[in-house]
N, C-alpha and C. Protein backbone atom coordinates (compact mmCIF):
# COMPACT_ATOMS: atom_id res chain seq x y z
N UNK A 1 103.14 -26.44 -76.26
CA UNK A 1 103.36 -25.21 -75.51
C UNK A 1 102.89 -25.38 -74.06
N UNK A 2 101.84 -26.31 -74.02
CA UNK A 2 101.23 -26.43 -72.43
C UNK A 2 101.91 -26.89 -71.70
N UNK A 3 102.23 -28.20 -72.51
CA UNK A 3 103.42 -29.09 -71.59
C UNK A 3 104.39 -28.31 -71.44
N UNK A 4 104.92 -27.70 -72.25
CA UNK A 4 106.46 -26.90 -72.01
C UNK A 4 106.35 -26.05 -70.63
N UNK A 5 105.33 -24.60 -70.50
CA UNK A 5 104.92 -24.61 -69.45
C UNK A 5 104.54 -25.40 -68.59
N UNK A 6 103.80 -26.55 -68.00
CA UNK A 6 104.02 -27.18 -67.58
C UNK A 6 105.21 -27.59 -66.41
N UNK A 7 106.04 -28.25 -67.38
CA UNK A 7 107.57 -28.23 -66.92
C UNK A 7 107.97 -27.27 -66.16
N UNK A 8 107.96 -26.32 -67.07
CA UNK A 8 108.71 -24.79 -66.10
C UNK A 8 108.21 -24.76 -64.89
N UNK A 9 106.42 -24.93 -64.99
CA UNK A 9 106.23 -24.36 -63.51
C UNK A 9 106.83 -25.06 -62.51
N UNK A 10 106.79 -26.95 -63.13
CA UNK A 10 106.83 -27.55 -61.82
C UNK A 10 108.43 -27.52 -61.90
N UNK A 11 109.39 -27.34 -62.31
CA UNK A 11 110.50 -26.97 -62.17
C UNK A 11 110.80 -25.89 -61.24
N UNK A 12 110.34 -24.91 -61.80
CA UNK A 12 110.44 -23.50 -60.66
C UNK A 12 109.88 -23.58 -59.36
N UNK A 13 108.45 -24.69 -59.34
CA UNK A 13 107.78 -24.76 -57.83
C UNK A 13 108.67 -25.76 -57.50
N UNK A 14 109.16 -26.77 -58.02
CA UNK A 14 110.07 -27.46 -57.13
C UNK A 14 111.26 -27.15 -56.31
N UNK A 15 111.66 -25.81 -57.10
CA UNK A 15 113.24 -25.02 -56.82
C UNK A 15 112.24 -24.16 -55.42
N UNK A 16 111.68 -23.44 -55.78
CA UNK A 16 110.97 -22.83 -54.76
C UNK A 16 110.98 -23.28 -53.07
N UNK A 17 110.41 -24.87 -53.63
CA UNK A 17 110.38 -25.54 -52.66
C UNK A 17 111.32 -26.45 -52.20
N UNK A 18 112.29 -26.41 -52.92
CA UNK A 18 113.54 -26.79 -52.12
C UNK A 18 114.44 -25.77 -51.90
N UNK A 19 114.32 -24.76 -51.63
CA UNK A 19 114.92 -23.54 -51.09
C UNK A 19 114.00 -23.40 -49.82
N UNK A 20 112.99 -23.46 -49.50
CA UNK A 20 112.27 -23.03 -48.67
C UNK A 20 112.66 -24.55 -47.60
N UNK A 21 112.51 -25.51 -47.98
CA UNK A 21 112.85 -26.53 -47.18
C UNK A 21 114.09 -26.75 -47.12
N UNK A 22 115.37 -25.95 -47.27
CA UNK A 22 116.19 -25.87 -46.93
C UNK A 22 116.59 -25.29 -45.48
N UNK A 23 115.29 -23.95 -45.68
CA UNK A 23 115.41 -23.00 -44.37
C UNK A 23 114.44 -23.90 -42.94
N UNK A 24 113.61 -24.47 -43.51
CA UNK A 24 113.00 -25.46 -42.87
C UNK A 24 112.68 -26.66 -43.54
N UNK A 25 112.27 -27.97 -43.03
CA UNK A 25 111.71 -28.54 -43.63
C UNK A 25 110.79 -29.12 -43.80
N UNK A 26 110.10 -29.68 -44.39
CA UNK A 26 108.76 -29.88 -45.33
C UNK A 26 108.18 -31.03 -44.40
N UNK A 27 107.18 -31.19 -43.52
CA UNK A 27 106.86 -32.03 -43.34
C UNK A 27 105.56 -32.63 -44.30
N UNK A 28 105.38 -34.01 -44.27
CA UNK A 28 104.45 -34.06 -44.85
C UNK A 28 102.87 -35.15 -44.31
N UNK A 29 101.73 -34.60 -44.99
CA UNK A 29 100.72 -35.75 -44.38
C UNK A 29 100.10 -35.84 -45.79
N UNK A 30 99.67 -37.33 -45.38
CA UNK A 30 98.93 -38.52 -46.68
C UNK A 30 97.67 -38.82 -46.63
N UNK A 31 96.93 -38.99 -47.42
CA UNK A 31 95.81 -39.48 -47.32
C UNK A 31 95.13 -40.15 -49.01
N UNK A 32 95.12 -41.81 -48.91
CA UNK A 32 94.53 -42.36 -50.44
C UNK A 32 93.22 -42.47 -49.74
N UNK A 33 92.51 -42.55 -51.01
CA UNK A 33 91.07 -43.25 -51.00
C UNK A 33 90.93 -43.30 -52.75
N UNK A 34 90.07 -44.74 -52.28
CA UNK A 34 90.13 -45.37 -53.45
C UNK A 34 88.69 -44.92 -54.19
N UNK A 35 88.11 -45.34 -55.66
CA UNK A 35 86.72 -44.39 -56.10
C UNK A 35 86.63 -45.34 -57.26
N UNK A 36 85.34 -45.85 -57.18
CA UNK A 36 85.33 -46.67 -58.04
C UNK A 36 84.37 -46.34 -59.61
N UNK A 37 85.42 -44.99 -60.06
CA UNK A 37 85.06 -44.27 -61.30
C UNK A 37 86.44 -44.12 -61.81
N UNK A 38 86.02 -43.56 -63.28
CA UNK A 38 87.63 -43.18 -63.84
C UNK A 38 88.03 -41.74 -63.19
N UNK A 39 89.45 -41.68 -63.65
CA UNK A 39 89.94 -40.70 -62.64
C UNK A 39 89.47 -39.11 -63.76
N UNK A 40 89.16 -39.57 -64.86
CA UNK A 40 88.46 -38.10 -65.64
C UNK A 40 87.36 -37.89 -64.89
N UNK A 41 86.37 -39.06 -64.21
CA UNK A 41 84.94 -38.49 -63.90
C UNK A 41 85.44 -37.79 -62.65
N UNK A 42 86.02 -38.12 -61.61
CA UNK A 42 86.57 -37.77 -60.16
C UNK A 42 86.77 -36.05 -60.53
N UNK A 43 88.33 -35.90 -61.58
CA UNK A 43 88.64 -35.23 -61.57
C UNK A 43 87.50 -33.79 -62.59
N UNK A 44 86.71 -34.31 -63.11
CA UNK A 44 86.01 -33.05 -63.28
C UNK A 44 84.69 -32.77 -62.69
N UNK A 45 84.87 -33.59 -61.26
CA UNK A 45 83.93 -32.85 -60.50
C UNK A 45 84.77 -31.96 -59.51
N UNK A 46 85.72 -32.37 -59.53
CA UNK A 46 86.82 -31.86 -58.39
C UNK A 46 87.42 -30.22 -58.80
N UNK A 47 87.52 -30.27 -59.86
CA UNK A 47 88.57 -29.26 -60.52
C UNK A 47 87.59 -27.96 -60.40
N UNK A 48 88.29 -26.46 -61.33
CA UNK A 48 87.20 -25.67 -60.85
C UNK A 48 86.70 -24.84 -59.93
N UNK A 49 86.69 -25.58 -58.93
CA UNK A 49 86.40 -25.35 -57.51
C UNK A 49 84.94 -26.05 -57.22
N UNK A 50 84.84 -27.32 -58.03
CA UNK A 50 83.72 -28.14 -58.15
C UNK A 50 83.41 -28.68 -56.66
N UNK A 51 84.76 -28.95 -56.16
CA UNK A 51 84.87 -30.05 -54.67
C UNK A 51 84.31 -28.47 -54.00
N UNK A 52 84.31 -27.50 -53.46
CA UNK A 52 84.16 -26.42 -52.70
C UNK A 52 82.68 -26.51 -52.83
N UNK A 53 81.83 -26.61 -53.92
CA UNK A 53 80.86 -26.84 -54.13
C UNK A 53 79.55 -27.84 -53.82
N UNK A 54 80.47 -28.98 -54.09
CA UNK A 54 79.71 -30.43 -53.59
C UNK A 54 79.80 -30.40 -52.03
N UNK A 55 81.16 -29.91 -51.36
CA UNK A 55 81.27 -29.60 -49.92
C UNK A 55 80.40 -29.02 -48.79
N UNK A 56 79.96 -27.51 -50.02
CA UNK A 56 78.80 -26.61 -49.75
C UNK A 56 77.47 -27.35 -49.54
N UNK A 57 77.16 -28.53 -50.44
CA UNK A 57 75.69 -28.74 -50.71
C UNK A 57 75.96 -29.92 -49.16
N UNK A 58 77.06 -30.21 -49.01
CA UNK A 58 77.14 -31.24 -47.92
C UNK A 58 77.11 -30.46 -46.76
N UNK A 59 76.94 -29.74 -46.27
CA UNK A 59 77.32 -28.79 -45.08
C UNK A 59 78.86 -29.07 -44.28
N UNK A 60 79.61 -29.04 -45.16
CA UNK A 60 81.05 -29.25 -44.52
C UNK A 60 81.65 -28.07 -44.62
N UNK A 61 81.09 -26.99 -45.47
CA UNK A 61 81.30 -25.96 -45.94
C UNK A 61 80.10 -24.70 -45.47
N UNK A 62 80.34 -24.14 -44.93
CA UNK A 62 78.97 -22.85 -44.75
C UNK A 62 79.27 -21.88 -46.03
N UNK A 63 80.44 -21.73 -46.89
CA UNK A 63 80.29 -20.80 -47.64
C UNK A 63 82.01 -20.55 -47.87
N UNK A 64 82.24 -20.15 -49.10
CA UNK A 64 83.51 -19.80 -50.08
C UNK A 64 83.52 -18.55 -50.68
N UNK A 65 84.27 -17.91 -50.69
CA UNK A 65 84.61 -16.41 -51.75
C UNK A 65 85.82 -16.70 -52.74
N UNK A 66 85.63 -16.30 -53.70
CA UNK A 66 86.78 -16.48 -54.97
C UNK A 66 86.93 -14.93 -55.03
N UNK A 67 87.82 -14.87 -54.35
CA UNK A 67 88.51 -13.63 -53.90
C UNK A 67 89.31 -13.03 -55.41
N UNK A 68 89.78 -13.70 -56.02
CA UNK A 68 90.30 -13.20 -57.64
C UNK A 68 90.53 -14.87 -57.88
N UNK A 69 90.11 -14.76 -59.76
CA UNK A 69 90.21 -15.80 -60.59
C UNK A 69 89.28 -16.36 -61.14
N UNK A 70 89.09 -17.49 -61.79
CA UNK A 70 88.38 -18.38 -61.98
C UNK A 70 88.13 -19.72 -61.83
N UNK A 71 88.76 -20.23 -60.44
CA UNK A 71 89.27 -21.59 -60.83
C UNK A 71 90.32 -22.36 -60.75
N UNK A 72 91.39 -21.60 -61.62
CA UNK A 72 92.41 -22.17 -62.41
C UNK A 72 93.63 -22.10 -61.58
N UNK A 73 94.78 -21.62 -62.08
CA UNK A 73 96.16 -20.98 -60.98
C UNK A 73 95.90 -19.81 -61.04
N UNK A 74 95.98 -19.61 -60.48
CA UNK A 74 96.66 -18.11 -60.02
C UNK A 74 94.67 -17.54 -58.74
N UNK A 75 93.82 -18.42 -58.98
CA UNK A 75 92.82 -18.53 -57.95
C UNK A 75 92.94 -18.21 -56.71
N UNK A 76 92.53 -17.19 -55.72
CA UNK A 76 92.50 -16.97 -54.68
C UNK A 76 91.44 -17.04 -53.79
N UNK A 77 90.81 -17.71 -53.02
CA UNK A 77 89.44 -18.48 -52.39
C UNK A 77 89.81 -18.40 -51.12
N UNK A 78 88.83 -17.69 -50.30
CA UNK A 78 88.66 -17.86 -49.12
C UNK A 78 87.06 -18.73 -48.39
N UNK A 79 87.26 -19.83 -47.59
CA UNK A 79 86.64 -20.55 -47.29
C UNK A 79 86.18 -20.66 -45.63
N UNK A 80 85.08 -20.53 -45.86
CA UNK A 80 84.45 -20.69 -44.18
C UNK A 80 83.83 -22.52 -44.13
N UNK A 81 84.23 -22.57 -43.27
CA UNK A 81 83.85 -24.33 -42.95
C UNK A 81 82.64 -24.42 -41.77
N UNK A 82 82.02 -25.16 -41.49
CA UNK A 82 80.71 -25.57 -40.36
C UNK A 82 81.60 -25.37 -39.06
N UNK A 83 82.47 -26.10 -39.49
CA UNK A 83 83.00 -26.19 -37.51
C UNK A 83 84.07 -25.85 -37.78
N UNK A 84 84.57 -25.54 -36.97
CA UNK A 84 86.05 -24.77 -36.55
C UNK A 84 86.23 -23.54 -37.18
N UNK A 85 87.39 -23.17 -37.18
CA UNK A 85 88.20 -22.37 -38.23
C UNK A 85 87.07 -21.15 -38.15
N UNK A 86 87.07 -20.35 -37.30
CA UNK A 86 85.70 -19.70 -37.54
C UNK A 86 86.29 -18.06 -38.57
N UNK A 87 87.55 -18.09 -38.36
CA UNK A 87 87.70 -17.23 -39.22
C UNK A 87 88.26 -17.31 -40.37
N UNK A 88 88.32 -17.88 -41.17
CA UNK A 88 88.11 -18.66 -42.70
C UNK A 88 89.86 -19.08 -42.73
N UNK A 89 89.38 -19.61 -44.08
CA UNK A 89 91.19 -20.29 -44.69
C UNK A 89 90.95 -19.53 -46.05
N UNK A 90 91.70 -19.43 -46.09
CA UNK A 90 92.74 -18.52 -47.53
C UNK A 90 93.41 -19.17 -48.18
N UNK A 91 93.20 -20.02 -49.41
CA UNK A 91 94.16 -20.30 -49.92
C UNK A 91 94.67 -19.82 -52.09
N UNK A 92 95.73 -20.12 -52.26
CA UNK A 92 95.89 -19.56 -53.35
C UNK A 92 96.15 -20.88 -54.25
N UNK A 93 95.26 -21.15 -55.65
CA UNK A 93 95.78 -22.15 -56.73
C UNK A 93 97.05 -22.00 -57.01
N UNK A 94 97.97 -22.95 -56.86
CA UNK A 94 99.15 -23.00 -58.00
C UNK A 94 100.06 -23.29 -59.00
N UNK A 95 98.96 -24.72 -58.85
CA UNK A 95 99.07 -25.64 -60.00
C UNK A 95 97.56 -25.93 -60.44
N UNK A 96 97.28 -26.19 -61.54
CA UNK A 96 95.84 -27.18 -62.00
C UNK A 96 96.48 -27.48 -63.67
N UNK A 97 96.75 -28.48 -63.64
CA UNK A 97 97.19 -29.49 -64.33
C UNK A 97 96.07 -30.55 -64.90
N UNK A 98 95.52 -29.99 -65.46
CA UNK A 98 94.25 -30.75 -66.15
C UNK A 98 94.55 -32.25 -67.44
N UNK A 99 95.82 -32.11 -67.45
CA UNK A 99 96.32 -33.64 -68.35
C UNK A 99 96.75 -34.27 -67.02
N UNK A 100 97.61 -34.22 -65.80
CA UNK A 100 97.52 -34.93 -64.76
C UNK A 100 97.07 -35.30 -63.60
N UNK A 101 95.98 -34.31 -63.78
CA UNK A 101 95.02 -34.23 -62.95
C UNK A 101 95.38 -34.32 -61.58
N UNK A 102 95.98 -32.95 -61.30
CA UNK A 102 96.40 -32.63 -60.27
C UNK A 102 96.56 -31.41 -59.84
N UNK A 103 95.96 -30.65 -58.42
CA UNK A 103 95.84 -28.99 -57.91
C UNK A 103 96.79 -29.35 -57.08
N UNK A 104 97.22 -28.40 -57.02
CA UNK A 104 97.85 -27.77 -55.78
C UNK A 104 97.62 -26.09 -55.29
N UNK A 105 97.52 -26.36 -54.05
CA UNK A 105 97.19 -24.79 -53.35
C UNK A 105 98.19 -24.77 -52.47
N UNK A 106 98.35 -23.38 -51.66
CA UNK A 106 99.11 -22.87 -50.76
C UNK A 106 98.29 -22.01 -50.04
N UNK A 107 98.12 -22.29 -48.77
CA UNK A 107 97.34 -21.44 -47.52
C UNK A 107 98.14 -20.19 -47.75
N UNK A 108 97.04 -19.19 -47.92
CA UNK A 108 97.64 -18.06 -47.53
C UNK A 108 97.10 -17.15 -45.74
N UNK A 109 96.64 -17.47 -45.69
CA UNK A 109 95.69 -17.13 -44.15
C UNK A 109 94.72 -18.22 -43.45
N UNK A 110 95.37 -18.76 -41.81
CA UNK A 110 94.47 -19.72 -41.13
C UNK A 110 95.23 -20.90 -41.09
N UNK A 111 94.39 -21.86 -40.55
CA UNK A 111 94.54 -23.33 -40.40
C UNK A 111 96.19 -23.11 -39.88
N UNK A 112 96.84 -23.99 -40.40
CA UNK A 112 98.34 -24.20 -39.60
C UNK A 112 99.11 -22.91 -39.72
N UNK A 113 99.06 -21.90 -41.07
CA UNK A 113 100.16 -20.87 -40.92
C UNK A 113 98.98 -19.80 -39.11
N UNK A 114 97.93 -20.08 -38.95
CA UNK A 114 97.25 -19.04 -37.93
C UNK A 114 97.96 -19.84 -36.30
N UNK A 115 98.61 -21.23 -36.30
CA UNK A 115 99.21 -21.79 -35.06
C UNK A 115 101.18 -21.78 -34.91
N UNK A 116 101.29 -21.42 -36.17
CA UNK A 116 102.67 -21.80 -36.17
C UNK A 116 103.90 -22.03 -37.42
N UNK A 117 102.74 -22.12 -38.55
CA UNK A 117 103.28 -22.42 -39.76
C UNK A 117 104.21 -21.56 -40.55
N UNK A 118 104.81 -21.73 -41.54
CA UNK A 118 105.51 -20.67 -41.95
C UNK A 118 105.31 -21.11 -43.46
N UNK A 119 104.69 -22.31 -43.84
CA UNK A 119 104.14 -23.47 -45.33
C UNK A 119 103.03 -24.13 -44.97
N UNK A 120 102.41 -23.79 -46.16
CA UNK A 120 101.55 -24.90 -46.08
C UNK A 120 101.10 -25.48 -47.39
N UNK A 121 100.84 -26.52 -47.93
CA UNK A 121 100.81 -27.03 -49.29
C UNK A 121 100.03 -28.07 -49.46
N UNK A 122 99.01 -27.49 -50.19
CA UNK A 122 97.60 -28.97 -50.55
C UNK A 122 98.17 -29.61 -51.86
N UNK A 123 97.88 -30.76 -51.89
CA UNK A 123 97.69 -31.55 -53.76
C UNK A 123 97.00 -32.33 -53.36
N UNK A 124 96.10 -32.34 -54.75
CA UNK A 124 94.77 -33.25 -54.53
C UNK A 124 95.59 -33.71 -56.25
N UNK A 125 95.69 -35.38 -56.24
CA UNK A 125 95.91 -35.96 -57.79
C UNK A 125 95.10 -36.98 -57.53
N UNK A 126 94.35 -37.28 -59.14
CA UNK A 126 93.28 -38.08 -59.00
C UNK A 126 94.12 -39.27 -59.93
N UNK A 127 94.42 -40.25 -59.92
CA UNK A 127 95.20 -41.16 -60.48
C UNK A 127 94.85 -41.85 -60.87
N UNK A 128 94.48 -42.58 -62.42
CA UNK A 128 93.69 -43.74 -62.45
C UNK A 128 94.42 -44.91 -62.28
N UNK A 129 93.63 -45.69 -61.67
CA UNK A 129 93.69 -47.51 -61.12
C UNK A 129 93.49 -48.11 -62.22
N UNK A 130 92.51 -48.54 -62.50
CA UNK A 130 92.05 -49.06 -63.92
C UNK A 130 90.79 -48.34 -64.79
N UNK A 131 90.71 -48.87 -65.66
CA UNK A 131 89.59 -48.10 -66.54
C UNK A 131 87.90 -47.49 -65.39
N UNK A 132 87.98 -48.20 -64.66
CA UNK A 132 86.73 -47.92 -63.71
C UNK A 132 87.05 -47.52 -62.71
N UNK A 133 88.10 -47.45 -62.40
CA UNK A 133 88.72 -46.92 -60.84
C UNK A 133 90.22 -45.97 -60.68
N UNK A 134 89.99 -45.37 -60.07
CA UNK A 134 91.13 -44.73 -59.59
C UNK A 134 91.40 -44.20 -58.01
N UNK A 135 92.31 -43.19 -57.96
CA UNK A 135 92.42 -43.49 -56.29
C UNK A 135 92.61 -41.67 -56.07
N UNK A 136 92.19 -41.20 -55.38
CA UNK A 136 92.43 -39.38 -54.66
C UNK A 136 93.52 -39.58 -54.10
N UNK A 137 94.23 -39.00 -54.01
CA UNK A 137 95.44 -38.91 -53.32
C UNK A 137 95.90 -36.94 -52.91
N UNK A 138 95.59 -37.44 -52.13
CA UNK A 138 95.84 -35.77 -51.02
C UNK A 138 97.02 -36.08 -50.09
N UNK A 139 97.99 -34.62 -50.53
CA UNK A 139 99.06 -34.50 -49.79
C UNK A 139 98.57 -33.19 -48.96
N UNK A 140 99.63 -33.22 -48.00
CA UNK A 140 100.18 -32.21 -47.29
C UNK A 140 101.23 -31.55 -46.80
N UNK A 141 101.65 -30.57 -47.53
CA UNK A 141 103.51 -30.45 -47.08
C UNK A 141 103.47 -29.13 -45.83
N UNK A 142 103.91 -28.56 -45.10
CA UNK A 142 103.90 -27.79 -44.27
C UNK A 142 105.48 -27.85 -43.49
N UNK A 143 105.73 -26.50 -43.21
CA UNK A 143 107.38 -26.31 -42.48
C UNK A 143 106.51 -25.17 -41.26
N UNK A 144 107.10 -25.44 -39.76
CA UNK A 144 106.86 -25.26 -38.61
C UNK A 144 107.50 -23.97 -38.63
N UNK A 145 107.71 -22.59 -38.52
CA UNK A 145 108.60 -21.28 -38.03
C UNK A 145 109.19 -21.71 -36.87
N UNK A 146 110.33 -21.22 -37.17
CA UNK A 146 111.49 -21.07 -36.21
C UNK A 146 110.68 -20.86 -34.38
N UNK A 147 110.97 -21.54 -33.93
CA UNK A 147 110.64 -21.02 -32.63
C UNK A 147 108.86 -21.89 -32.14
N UNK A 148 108.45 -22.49 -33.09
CA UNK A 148 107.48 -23.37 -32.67
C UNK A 148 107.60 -24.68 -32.92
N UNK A 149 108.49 -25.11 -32.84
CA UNK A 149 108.69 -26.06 -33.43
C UNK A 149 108.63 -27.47 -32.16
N UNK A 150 108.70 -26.71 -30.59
CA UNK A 150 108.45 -27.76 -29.62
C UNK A 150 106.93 -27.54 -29.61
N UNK A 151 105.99 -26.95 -29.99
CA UNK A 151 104.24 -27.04 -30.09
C UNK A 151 104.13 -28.03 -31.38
N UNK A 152 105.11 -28.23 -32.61
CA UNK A 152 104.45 -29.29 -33.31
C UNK A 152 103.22 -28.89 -33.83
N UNK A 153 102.99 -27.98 -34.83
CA UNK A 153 101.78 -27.44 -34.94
C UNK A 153 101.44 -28.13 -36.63
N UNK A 154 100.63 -28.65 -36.73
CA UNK A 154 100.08 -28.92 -37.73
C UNK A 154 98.96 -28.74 -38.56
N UNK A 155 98.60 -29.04 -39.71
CA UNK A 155 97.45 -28.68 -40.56
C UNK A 155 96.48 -30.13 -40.10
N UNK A 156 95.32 -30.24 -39.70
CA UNK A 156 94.42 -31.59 -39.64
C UNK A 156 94.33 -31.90 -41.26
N UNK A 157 94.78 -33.61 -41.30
CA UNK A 157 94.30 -33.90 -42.97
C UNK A 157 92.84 -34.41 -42.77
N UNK A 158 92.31 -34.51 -41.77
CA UNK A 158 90.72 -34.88 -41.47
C UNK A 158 90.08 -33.88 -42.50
N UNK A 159 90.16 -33.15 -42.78
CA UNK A 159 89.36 -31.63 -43.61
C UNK A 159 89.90 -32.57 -44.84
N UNK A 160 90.98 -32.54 -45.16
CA UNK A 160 91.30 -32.92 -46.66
C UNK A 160 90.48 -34.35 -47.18
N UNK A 161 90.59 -35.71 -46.10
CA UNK A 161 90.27 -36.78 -45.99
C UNK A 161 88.52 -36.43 -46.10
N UNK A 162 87.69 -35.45 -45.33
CA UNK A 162 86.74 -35.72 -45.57
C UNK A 162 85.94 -35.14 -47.07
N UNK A 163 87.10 -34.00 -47.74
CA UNK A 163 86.71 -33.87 -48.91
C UNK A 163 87.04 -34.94 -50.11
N UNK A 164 87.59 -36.08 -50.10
CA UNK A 164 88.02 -36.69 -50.37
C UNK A 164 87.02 -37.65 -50.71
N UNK A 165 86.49 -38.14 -49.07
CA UNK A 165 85.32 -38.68 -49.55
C UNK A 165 84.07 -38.25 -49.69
N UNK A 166 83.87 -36.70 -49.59
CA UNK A 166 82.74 -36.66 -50.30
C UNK A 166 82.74 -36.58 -51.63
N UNK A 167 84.17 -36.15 -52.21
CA UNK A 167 83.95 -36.64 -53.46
C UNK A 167 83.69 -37.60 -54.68
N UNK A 168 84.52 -38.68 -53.54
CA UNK A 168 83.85 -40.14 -54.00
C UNK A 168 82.60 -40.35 -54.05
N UNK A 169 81.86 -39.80 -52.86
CA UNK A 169 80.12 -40.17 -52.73
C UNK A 169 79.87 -39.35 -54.01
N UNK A 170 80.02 -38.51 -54.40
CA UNK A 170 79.16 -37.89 -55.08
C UNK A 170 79.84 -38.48 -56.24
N UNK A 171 81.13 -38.60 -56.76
CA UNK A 171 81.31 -39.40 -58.37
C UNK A 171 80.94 -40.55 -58.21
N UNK A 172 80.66 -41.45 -57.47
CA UNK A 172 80.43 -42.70 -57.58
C UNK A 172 78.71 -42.98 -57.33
N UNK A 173 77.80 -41.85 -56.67
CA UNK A 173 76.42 -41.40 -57.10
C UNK A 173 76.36 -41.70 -58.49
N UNK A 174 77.20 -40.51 -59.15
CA UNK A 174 76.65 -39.94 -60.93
C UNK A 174 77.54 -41.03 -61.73
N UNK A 175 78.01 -41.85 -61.33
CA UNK A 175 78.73 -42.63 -62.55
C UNK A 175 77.97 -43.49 -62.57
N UNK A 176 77.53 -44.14 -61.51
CA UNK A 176 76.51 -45.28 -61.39
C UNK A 176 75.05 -45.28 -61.11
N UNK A 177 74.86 -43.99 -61.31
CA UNK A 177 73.29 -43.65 -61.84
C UNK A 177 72.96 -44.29 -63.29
């Protein structure tokens, strides 16, 4: 039954999103890093809203609200960061896929939709490499609104990249403690 759902969603978010990148389209930004744990240990510090957490104790984060949810999809979190962004990011869960170990969110307020955006789209998949290793892999999809499109306005993956590796520091702390 999970898997079946499953399917549907990412069926329907895919249709979603190729309708929407029809009207614009999807640009995208990358970011691997490699972790030399399995991708179960990565991913259940990550999931949750575990990474928001470890972020917090790092000061990359001044503070988070879970605006409705628990966690899971349908999660709504608003996030204040140390530097920048002084008036928070908003974003909404819309995938958490706990057999592929993979989130996805959608900004709902700030960061690129507050310069120009009209999309914006996180996935964090934790992939395993081999039995001891695996790799983070953070996307970024985002479509520019009509009319900004000579400003080139983008989401920084530096924010994504540095949660990335703090999550490595910290699974690769507790695995090899």
């Amino acid at each position: 039954m999970l898997k079946q759902f499953s399917l549907v969603f990412f069926l329907l978010f895919g249709c979603y999103v190729g309708v929407n990148s029809l009207r614009r389209p999807l640009k995208h930004l990358t970011n691997e890093l490699e972790v030399h744990a399995p991708a179960s240990h990565v991913w259940e510090a990550f999931r949750n809203l575990g990474i928001l957490r470890i972020a917090a104790r790092q000061k990359l984060v001044r503070s988070f609200q879970v605006l409705k949810g628990d966690g899971g999809v349908g999660t709504v979190v608003k996030i204040f960061f140390t530097r920048g962004r002084k008036s928070g990011y908003t974003e909404r869960i819309i995938v958490a896929d706990n057999h592929r170990r993979v989130e996805v969110s959608q900004a709902l307020k700030g960061d690129c939709l507050a310069i120009g955006c009209s999309v914006e789209i996180v996935t964090f998949e934790m992939a395993e490499k081999s039995h001891n290793s695996s790799i983070i892999k953070a996307r970024m999809a985002y479509a520019v609104k009509k009319g900004f499109e000579a400003k080139d306005p983008k989401p920084s993956i530096q924010v994504v990249a540095t949660l990335s590796k703090l999550l490595k520091k910290f699974v690769e702390n507790k695995y090899h403690a």
